[in-house]
N, C-alpha and C. Protein backbone atom coordinates (compact mmCIF):
# COMPACT_ATOMS: atom_id res chain seq x y z
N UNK A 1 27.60 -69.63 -24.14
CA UNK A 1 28.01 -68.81 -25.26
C UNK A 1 28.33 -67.39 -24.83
N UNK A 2 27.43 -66.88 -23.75
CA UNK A 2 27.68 -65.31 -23.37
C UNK A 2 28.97 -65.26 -22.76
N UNK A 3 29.53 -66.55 -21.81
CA UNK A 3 30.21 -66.49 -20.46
C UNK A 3 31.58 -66.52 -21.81
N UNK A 4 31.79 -67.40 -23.11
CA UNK A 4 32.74 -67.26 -24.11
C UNK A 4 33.23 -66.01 -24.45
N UNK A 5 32.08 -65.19 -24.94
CA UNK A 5 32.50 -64.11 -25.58
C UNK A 5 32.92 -63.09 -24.65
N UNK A 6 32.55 -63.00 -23.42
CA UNK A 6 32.75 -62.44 -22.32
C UNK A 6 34.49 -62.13 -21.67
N UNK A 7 34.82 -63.68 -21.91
CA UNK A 7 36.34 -64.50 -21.65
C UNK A 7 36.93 -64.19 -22.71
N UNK A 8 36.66 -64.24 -24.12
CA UNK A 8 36.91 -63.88 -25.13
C UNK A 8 37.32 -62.00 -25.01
N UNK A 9 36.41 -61.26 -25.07
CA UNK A 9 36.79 -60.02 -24.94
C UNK A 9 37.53 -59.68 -23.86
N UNK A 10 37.88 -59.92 -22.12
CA UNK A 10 38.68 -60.00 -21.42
C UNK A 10 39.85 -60.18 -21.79
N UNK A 11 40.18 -61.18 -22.65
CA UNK A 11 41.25 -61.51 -23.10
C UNK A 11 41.97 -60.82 -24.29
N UNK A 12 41.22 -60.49 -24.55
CA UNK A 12 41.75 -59.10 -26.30
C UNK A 12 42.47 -57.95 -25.20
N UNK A 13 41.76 -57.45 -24.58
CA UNK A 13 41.85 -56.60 -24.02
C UNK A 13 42.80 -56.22 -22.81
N UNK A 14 42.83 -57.43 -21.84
CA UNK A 14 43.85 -57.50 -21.49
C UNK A 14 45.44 -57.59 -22.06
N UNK A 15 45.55 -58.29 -23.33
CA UNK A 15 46.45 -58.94 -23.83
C UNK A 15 46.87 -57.15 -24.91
N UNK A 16 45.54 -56.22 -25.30
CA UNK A 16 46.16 -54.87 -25.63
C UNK A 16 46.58 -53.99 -24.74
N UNK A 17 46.23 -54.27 -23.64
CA UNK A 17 46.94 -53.36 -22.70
C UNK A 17 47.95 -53.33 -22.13
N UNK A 18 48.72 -55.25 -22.09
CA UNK A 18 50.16 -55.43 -21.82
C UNK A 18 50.89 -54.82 -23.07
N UNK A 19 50.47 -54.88 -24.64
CA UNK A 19 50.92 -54.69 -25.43
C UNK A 19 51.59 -53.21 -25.64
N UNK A 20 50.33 -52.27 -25.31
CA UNK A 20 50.17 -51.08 -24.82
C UNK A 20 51.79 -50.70 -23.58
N UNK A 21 51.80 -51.07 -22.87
CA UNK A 21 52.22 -51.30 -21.62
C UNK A 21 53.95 -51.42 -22.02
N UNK A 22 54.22 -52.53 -22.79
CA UNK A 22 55.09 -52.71 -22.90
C UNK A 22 55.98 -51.60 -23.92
N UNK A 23 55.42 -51.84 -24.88
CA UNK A 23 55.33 -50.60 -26.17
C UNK A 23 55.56 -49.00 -25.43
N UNK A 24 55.07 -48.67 -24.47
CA UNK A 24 55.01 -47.65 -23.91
C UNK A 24 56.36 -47.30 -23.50
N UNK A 25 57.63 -48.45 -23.36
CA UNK A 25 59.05 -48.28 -23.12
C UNK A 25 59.64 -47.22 -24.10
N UNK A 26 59.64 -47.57 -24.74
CA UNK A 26 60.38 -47.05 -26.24
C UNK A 26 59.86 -45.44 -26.35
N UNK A 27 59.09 -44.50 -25.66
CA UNK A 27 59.22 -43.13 -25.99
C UNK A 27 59.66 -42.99 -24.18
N UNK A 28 59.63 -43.50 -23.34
CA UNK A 28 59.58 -43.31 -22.53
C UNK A 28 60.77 -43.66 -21.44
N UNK A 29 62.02 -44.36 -22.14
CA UNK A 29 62.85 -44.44 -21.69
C UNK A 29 63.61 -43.80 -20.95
N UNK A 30 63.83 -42.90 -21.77
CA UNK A 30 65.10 -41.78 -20.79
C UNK A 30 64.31 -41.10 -19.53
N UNK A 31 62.76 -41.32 -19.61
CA UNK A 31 62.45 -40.66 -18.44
C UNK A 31 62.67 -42.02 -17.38
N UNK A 32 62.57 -43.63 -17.88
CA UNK A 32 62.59 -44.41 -16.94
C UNK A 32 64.38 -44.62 -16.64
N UNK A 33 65.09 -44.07 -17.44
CA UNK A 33 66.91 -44.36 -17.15
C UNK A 33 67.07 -43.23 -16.02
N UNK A 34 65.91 -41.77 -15.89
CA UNK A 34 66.19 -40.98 -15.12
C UNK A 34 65.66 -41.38 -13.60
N UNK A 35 64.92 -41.96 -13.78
CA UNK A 35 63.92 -42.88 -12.43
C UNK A 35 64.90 -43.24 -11.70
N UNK A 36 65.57 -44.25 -12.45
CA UNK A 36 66.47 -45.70 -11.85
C UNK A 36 67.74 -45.31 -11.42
N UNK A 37 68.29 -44.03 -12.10
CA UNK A 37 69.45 -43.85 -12.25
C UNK A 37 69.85 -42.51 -12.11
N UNK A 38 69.15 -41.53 -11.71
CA UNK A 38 69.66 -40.38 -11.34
C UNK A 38 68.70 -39.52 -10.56
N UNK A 39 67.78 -40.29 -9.61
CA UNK A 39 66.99 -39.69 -8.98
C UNK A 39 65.76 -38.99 -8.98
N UNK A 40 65.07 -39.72 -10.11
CA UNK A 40 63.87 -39.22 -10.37
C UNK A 40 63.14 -39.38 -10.02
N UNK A 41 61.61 -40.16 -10.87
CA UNK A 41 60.28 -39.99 -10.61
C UNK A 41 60.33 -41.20 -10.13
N UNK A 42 59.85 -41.74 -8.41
CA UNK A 42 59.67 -42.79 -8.08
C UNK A 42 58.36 -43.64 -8.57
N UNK A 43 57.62 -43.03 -8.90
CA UNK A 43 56.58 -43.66 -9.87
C UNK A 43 56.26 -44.48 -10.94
N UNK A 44 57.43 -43.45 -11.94
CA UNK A 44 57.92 -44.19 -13.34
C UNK A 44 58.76 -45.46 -12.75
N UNK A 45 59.83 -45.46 -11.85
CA UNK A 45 60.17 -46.63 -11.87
C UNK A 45 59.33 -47.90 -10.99
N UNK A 46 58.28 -47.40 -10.47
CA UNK A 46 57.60 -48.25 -10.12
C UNK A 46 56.84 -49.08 -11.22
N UNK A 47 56.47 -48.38 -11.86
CA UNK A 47 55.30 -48.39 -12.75
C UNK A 47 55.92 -49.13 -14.12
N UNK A 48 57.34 -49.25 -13.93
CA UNK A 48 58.32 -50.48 -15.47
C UNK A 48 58.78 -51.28 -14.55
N UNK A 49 58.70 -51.40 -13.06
CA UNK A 49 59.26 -52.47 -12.35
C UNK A 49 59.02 -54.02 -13.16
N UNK A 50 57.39 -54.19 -13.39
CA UNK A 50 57.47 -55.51 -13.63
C UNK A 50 58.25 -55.87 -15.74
N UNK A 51 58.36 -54.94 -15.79
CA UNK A 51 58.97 -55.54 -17.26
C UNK A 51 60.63 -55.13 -17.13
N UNK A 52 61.08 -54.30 -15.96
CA UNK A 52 61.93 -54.95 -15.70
C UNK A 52 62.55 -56.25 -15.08
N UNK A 53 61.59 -56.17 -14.22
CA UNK A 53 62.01 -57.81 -13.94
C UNK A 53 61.18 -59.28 -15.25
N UNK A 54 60.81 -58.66 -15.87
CA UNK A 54 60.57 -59.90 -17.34
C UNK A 54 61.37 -59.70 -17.85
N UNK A 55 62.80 -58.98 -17.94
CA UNK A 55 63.84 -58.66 -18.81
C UNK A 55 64.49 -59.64 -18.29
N UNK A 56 64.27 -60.13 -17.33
CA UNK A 56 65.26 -60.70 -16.84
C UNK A 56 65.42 -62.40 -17.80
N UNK A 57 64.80 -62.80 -18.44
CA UNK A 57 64.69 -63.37 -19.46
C UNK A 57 65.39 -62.46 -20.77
N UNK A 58 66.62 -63.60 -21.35
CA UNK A 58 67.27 -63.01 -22.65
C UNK A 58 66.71 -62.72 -23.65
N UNK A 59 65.83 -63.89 -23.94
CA UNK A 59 64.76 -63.57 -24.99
C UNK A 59 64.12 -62.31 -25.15
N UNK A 60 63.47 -62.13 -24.24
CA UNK A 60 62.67 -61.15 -23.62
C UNK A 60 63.66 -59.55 -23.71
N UNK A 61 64.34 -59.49 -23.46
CA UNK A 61 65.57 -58.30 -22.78
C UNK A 61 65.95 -57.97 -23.78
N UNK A 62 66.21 -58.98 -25.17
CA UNK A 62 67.21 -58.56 -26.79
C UNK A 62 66.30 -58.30 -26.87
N UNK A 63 64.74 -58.50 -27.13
CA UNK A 63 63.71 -57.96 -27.86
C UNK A 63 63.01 -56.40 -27.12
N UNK A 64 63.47 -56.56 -26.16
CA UNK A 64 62.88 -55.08 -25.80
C UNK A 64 63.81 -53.72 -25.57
N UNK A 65 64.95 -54.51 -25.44
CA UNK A 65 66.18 -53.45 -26.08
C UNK A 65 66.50 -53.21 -27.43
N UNK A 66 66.00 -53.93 -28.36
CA UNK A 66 66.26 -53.49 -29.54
C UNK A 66 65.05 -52.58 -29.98
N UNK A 67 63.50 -52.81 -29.61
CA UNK A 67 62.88 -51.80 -29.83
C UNK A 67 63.10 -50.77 -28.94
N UNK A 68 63.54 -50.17 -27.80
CA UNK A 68 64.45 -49.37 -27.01
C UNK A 68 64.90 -48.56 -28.27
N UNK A 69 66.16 -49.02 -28.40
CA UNK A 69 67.34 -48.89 -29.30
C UNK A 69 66.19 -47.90 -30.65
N UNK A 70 64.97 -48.26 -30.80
CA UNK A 70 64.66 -47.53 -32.29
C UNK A 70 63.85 -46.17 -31.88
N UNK A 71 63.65 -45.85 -30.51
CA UNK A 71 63.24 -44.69 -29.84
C UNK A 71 64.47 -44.19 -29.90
N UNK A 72 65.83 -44.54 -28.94
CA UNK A 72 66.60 -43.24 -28.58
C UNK A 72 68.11 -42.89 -29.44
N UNK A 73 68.05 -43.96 -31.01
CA UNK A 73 69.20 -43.84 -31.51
C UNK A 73 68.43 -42.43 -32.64
């Protein structure tokens, strides 16, 4: 029962921090378009590497460009 709730809270938590993580695109864009694309902070683009490469899925890519899209329009 302990080792459940244990696995249980790991899992909330992990699963808010990708949420966190991902969500974190949308104010933070133009500093990651400046990373990739005009010589910026090698950090920031380290640090969206892996949800850029999960974009790589369409599904995935319309849905995170359209919340994109409600930060920088």
């Amino acid at each position: 029962m302990r080792v459940r709730r244990l696995i249980s809270r790991i899992v909330r938590r992990v699963s808010l921090l990708l949420l966190v993580y991902v969500l974190s695109i949308g104010p933070m864009f133009w500093y990651w378009y400046e990373s990739m694309y005009l010589g910026g902070s090698e950090l920031i683009a380290k640090f969206y590497f892996p949800l850029l490469w999960t974009c790589q899925n369409d599904f995935i890519r319309d849905c995170v460009n359209r919340y994109i899209e409600l930060w920088i329009l």
